[in-house]
C-alpha atoms as a PDB file:
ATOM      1  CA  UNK A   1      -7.297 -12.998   7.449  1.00  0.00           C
ATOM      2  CA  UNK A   2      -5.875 -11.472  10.585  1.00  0.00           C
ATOM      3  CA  UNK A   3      -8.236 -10.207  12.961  1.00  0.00           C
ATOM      4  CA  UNK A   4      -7.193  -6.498  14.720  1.00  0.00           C
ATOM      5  CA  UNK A   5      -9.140  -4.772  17.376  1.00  0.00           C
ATOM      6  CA  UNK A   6      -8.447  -1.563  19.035  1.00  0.00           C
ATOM      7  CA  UNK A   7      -9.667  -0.225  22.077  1.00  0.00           C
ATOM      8  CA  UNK A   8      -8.868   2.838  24.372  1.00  0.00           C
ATOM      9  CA  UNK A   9     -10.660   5.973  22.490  1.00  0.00           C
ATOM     10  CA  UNK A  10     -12.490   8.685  24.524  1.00  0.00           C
ATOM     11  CA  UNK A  11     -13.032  12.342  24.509  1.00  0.00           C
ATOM     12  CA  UNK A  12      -9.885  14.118  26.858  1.00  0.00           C
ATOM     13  CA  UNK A  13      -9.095  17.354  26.780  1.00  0.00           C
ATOM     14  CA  UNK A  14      -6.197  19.357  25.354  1.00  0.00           C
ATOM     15  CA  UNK A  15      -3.061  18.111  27.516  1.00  0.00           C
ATOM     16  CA  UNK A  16      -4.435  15.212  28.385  1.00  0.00           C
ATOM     17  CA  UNK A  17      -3.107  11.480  27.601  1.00  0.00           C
ATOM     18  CA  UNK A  18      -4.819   8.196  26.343  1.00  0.00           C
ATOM     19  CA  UNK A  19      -3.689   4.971  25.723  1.00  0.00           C
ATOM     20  CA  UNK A  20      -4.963   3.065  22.887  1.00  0.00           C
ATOM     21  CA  UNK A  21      -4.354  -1.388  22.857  1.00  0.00           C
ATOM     22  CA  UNK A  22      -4.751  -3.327  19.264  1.00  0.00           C
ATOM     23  CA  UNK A  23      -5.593  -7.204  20.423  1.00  0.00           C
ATOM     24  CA  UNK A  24      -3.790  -8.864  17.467  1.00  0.00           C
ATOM     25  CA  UNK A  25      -4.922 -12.406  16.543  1.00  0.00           C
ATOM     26  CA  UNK A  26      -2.097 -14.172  15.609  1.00  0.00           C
ATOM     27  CA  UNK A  27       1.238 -14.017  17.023  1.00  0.00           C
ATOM     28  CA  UNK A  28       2.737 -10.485  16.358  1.00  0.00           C
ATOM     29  CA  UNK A  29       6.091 -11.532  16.711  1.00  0.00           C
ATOM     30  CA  UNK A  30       5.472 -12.839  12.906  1.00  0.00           C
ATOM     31  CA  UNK A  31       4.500  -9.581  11.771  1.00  0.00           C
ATOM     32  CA  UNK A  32       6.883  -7.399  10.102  1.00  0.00           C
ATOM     33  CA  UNK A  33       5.018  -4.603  10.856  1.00  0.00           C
ATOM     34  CA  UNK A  34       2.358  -3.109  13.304  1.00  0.00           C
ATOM     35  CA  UNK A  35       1.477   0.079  13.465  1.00  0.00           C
ATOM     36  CA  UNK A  36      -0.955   2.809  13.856  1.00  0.00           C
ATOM     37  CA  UNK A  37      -2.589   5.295  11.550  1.00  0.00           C
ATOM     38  CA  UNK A  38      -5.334   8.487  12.219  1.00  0.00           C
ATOM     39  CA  UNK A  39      -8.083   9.775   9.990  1.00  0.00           C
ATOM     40  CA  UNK A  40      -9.442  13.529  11.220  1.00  0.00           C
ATOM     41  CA  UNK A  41     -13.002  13.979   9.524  1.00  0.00           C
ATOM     42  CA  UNK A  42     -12.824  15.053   6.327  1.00  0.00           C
ATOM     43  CA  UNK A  43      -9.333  14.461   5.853  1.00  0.00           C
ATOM     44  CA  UNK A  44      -7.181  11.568   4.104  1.00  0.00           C
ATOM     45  CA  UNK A  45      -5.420   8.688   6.437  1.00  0.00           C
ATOM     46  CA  UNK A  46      -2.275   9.927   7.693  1.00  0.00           C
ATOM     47  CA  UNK A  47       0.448   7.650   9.893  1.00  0.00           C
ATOM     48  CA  UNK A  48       1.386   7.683  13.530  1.00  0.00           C
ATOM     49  CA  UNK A  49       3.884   4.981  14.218  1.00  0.00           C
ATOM     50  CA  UNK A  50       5.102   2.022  13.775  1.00  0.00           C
ATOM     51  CA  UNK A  51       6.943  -0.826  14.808  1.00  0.00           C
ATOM     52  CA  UNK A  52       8.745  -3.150  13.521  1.00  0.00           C
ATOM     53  CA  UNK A  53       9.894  -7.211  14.552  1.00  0.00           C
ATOM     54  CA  UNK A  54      12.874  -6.067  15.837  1.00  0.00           C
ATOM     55  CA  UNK A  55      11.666  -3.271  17.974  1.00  0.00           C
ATOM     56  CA  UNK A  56      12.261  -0.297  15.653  1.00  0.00           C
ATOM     57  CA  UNK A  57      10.268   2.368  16.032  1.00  0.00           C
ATOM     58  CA  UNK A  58       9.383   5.252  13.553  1.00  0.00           C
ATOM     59  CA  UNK A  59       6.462   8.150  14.147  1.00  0.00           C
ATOM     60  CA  UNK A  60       5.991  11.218  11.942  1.00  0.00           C
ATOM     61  CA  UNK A  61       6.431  14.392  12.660  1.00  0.00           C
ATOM     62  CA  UNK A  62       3.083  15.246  14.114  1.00  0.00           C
ATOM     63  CA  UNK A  63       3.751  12.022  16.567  1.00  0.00           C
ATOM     64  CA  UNK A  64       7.377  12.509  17.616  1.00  0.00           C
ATOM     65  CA  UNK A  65       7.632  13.736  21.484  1.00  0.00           C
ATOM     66  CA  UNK A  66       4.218  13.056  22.284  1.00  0.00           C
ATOM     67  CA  UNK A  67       3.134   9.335  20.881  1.00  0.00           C
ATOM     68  CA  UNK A  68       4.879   6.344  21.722  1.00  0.00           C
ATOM     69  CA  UNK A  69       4.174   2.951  20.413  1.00  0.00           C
ATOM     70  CA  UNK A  70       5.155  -0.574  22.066  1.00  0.00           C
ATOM     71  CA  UNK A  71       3.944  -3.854  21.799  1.00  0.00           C
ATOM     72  CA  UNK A  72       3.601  -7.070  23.824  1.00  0.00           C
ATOM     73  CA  UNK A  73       4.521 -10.065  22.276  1.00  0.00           C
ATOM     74  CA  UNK A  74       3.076 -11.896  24.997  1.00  0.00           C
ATOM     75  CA  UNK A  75      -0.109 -10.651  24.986  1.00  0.00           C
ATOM     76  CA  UNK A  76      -0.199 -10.266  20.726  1.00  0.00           C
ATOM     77  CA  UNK A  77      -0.871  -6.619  21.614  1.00  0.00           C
ATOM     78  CA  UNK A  78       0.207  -3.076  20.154  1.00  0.00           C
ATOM     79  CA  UNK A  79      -0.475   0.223  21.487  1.00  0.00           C
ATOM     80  CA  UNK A  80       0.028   3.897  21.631  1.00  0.00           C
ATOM     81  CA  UNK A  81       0.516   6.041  24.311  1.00  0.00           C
ATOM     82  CA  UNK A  82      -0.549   9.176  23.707  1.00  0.00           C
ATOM     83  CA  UNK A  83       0.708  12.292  26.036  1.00  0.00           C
ATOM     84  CA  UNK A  84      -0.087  15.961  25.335  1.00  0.00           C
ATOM     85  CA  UNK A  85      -2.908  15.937  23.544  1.00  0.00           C
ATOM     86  CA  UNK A  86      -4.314  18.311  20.910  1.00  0.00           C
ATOM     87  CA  UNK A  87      -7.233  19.408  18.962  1.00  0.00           C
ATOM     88  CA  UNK A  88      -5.686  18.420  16.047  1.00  0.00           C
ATOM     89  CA  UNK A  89      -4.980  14.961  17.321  1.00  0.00           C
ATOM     90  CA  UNK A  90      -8.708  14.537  17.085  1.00  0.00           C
ATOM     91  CA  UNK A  91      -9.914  11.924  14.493  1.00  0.00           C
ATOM     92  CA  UNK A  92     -10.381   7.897  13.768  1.00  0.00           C
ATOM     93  CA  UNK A  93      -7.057   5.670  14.903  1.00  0.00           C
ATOM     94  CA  UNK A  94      -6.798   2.261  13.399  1.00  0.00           C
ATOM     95  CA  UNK A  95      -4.194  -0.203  13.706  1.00  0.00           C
ATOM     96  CA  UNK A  96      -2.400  -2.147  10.921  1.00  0.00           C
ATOM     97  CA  UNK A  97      -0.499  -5.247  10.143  1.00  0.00           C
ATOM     98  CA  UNK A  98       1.548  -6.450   7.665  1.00  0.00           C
ATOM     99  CA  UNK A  99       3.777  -9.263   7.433  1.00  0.00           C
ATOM    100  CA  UNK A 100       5.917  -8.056   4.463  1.00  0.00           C
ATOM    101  CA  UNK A 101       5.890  -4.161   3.793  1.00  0.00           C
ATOM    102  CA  UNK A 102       8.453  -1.344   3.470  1.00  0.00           C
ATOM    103  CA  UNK A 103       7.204   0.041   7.042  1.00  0.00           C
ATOM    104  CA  UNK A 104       8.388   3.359   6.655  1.00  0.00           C
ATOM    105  CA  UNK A 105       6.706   3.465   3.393  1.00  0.00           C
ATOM    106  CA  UNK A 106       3.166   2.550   4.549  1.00  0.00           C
ATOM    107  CA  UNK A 107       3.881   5.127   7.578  1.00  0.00           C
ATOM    108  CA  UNK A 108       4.068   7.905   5.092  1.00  0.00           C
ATOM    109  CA  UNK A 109       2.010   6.961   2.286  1.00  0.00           C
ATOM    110  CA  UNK A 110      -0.994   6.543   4.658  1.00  0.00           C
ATOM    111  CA  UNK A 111      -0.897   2.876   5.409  1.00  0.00           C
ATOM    112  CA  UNK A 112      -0.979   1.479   1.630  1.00  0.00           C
ATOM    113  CA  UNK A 113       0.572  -1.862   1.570  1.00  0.00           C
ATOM    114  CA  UNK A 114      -0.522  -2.698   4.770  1.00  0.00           C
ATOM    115  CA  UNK A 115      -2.555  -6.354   4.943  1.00  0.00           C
ATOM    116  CA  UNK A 116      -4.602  -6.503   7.660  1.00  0.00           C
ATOM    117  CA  UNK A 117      -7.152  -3.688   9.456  1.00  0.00           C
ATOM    118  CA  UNK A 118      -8.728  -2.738  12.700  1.00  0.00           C
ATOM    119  CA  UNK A 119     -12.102  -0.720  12.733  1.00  0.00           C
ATOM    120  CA  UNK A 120     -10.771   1.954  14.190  1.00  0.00           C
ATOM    121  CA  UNK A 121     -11.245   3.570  17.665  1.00  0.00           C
ATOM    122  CA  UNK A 122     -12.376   7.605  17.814  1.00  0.00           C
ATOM    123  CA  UNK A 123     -10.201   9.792  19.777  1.00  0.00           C
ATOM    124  CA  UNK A 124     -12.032  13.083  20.456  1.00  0.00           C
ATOM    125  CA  UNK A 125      -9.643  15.948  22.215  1.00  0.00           C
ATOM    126  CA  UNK A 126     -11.398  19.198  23.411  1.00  0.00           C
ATOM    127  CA  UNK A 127      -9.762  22.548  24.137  1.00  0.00           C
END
């Protein structure tokens, strides 16, 4: 079991920018991939980002131009910056590991196939 803890959540408002950290314990650079998924309340999981070994990025839609994920191998760490905030952008954000999924896949099918869990950090954005 792989032990994933988020930090960085807070109430901004609309516009605003956070910057959410996932402490990863074991080394990430043996992860396949790392990533980042959002539940609003009421609502289903939906992805963010991810990241894979080799760098590779990927966000949805609702992420593109905005989000930006990056990780530190160094420091076994993965976050998300998060720039122009919205209302909608409101919700739960967990991070996720896996050391053998289709990454794209779990991005879009709301993280399924992804091994290991964080408990989540609450982003609240105001308008």
């Amino acid at each position: 079991q792989v032990q994933l803890r988020e930090s960085g959540g807070g109430s901004v408002q609309a516009g605003g920018s956070l910057r959410l950290a996932c402490e990863v314990a074991k080394d990430i650079d043996s992860l396949h991939c790392l990533g980042w998924w959002r539940q609003a309340p009421g609502k289903g999981r939906e992805g963010v980002a991810t990241i894979r070994t080799d760098g590779t990025t990927d966000y949805t839609d609702s992420a593109k131009g905005r989000f930006t994920i990056s990780k530190d191998n160094a420091k076994n760490t993965l976050y998300l910056q998060m720039n122009s905030l919205k209302p909608e952008d409101t919700g739960t954000y967990y991070c996720a590991a896996s050391g053998y999924v289709y990454c794209r896949g779990a991005l879009l099918r709301g993280g399924s196939g992804m091994d290991y869990w964080g408990k989540g950090t609450l982003v609240t954005i105001s308008s």
